[in-house]
C-alpha atoms as a PDB file:
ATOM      1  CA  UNK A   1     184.775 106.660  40.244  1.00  0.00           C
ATOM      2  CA  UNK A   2     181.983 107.916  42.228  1.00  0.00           C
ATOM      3  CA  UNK A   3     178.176 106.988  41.701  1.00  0.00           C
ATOM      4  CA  UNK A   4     176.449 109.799  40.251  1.00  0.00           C
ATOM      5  CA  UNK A   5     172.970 110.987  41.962  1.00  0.00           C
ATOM      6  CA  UNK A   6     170.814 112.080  39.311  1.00  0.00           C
ATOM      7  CA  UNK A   7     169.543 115.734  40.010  1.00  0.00           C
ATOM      8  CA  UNK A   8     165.760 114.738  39.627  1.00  0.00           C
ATOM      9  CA  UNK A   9     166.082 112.318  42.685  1.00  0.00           C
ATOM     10  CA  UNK A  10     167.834 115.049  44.560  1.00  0.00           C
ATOM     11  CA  UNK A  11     164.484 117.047  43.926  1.00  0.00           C
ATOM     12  CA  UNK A  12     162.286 114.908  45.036  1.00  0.00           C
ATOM     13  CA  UNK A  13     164.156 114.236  48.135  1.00  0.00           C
ATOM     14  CA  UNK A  14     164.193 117.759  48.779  1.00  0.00           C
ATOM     15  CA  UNK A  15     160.805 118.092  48.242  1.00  0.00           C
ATOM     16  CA  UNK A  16     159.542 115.270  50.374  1.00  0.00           C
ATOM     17  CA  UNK A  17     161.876 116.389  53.231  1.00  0.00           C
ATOM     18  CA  UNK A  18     160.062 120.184  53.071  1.00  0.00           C
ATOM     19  CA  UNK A  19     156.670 118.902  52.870  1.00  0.00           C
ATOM     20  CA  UNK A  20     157.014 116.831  55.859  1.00  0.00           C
ATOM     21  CA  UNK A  21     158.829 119.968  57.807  1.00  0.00           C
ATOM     22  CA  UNK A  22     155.662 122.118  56.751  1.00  0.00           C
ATOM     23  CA  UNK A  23     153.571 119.397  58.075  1.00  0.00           C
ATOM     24  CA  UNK A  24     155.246 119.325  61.400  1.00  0.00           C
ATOM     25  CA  UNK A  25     155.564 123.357  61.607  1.00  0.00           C
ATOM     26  CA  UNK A  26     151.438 123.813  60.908  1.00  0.00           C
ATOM     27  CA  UNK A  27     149.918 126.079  63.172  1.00  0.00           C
ATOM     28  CA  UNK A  28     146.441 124.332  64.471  1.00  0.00           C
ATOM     29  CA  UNK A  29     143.808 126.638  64.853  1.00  0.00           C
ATOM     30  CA  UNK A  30     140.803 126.640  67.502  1.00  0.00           C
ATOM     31  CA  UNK A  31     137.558 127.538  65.845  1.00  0.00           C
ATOM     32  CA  UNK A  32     134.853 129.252  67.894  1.00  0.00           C
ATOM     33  CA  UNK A  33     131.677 127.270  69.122  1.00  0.00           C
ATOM     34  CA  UNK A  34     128.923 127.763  66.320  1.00  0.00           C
ATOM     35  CA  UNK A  35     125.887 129.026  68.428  1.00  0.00           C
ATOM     36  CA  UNK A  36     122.892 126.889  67.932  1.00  0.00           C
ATOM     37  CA  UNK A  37     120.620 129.912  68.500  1.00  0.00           C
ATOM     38  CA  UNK A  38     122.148 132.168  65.648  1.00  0.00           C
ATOM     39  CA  UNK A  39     119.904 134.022  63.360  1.00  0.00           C
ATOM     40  CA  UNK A  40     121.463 131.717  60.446  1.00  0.00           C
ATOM     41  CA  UNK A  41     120.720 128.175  62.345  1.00  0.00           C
ATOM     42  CA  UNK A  42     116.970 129.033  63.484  1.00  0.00           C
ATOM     43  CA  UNK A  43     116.723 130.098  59.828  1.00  0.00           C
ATOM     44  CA  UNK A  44     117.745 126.521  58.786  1.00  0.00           C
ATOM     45  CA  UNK A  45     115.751 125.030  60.880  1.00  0.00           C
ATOM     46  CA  UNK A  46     112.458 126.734  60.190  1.00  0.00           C
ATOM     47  CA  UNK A  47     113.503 126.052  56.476  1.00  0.00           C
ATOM     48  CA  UNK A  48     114.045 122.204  57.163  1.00  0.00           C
ATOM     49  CA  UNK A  49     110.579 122.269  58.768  1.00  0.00           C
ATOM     50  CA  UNK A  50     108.318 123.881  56.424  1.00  0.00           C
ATOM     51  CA  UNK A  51     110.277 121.961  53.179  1.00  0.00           C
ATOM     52  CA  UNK A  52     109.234 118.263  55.735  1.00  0.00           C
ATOM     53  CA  UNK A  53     105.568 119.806  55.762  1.00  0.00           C
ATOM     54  CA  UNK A  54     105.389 120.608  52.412  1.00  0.00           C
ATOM     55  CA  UNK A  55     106.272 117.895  51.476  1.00  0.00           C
ATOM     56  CA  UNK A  56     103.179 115.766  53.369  1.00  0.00           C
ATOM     57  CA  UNK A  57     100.827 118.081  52.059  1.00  0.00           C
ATOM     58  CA  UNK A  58     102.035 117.109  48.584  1.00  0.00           C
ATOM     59  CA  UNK A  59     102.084 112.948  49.622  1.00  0.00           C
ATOM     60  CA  UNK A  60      98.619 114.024  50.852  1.00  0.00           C
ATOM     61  CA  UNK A  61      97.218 115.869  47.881  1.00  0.00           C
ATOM     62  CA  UNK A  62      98.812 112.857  45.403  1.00  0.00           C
ATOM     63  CA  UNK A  63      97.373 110.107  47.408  1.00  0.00           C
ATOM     64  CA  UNK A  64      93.653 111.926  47.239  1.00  0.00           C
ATOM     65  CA  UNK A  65      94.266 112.897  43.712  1.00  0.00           C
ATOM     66  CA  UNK A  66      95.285 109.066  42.449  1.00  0.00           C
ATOM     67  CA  UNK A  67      92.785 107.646  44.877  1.00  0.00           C
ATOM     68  CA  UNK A  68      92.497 103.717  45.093  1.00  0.00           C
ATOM     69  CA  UNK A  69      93.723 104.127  48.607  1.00  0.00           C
ATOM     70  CA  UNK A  70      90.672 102.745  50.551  1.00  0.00           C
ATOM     71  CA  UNK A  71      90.931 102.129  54.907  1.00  0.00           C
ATOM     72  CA  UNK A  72      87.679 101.109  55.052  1.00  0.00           C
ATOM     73  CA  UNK A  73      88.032  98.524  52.780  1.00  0.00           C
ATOM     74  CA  UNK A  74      85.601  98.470  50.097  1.00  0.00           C
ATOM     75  CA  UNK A  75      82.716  98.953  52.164  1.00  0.00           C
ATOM     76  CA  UNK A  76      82.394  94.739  52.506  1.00  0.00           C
ATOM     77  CA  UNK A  77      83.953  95.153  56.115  1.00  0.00           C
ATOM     78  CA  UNK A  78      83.069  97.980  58.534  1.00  0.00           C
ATOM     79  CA  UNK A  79      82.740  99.011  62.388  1.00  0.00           C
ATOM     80  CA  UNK A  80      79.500  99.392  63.199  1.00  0.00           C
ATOM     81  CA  UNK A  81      80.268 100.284  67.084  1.00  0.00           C
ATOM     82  CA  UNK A  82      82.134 100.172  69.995  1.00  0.00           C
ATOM     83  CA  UNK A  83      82.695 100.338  73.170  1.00  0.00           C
ATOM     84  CA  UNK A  84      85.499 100.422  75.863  1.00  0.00           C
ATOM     85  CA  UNK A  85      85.207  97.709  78.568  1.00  0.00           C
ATOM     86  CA  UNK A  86      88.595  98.569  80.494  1.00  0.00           C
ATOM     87  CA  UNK A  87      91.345 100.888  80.002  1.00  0.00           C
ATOM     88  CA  UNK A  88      93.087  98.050  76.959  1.00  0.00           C
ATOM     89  CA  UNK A  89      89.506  95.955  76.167  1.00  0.00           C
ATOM     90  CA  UNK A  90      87.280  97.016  73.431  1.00  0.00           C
ATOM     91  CA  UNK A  91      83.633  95.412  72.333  1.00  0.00           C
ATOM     92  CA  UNK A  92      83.411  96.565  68.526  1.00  0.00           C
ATOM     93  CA  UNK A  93      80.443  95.431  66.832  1.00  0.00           C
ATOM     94  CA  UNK A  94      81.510  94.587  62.917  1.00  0.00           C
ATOM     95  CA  UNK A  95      79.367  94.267  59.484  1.00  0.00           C
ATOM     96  CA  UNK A  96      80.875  91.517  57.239  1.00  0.00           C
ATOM     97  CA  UNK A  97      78.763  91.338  53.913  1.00  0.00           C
ATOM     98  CA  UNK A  98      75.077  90.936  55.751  1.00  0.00           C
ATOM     99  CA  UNK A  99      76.245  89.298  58.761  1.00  0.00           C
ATOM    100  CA  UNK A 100      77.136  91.387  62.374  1.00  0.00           C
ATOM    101  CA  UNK A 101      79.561  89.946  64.675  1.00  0.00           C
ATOM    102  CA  UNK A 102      80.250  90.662  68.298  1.00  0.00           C
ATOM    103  CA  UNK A 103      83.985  90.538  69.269  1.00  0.00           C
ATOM    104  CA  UNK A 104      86.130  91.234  71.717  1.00  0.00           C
ATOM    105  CA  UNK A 105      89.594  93.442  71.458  1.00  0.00           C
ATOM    106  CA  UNK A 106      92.281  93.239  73.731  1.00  0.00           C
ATOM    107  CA  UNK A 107      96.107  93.893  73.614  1.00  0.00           C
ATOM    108  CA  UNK A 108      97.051  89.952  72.624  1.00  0.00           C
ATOM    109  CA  UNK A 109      93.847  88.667  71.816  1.00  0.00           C
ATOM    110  CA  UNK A 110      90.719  89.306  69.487  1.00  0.00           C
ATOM    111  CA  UNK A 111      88.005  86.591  69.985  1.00  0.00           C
ATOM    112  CA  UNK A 112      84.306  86.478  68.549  1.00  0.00           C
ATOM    113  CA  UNK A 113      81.517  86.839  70.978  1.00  0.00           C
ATOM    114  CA  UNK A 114      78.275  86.613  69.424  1.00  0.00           C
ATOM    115  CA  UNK A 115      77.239  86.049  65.808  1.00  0.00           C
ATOM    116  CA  UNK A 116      74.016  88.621  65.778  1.00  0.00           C
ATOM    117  CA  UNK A 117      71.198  86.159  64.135  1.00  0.00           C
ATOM    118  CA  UNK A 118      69.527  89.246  63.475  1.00  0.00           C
ATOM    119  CA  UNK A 119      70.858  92.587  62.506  1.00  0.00           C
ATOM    120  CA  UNK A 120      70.597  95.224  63.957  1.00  0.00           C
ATOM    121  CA  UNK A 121      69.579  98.572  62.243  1.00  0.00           C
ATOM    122  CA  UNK A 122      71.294 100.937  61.422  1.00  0.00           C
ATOM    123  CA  UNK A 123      69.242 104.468  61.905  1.00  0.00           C
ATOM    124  CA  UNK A 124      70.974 106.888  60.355  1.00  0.00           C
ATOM    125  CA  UNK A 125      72.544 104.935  57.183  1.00  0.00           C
ATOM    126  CA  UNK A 126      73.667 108.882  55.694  1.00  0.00           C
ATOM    127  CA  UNK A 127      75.761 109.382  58.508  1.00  0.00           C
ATOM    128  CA  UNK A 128      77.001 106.056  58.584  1.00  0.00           C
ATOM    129  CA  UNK A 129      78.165 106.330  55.471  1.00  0.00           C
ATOM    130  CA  UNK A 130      79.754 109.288  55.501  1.00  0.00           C
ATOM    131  CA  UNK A 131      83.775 110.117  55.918  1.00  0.00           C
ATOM    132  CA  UNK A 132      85.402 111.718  58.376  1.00  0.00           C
ATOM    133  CA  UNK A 133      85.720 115.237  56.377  1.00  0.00           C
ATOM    134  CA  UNK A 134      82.021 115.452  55.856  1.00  0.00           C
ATOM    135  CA  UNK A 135      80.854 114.512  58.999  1.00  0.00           C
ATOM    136  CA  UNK A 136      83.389 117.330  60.502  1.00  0.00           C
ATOM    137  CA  UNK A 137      81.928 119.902  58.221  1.00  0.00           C
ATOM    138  CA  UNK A 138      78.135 118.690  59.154  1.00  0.00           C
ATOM    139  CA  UNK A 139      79.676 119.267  63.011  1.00  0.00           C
ATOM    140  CA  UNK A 140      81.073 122.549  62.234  1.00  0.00           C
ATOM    141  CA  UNK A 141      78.010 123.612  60.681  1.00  0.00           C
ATOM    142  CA  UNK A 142      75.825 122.675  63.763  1.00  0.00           C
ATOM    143  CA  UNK A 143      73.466 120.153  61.878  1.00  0.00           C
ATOM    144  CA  UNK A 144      74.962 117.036  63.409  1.00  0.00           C
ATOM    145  CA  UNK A 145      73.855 115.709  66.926  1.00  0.00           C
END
């Protein structure tokens, strides 16, 4: 008596053994370098670009809309002047609350100078006070010296 194979496993056997032949026998196929400076890719690109922008413009526009976002902070701390002493050395003159202070800036090192017993005066407090957008359209106008 002979052991009987049954036909499904004969089948699959069959079908493994052609799947791995069709494997083997697969033509490989060289595809042609994509040219970076195609009408298509530049189009991406410039698409990529203005999408980025557009979306800092909208940050932008939320984070002026929402406000609360303050870098002078508060108006208790602010930089009254400054000046360069080297190409890495600054002298900034600061107003904390009513007091000035003299210090010195450098790359690893800010130290106080001078505690200013008396203030110094500000002459122009409007400008002073001013942002950067209006004291760029007082520029552009021709009023501001």
């Amino acid at each position: 008596m002979k052991p009987q194979i049954p036909q499904f496993l004969f089948v699959l056997l069959f079908y493994s053994v052609s799947s791995l032949a069709a494997e083997n026998t697969s033509v490989k196929t060289i595809k042609a370098p994509i040219d970076p400076l195609s009408g298509t890719n530049i189009f991406q690109m410039v698409a990529g670009l203005l999408l980025v922008l557009l979306l800092v413009m909208v940050i932008a526009w939320m984070v002026r809309r929402i406000g609360g976002v303050s870098l002078t902070g508060g108006g208790v701390l602010s930089v009254i002047g400054g000046m360069s002493m080297g190409a890495r050395e600054r002298i900034v003159l600061l107003q904390v609350g009513e007091e000035q202070l003299l210090i010195g800036v450098s790359p690893g090192r800010i130290q106080k100078l001078h505690v200013l017993d008396k203030p110094i005066e500000i002459k122009n407090k409007q400008t002073a006070n001013m942002n950067f957008a209006e004291k760029l359209t007082e520029a552009l106008k021709g009023k501001s010296k």
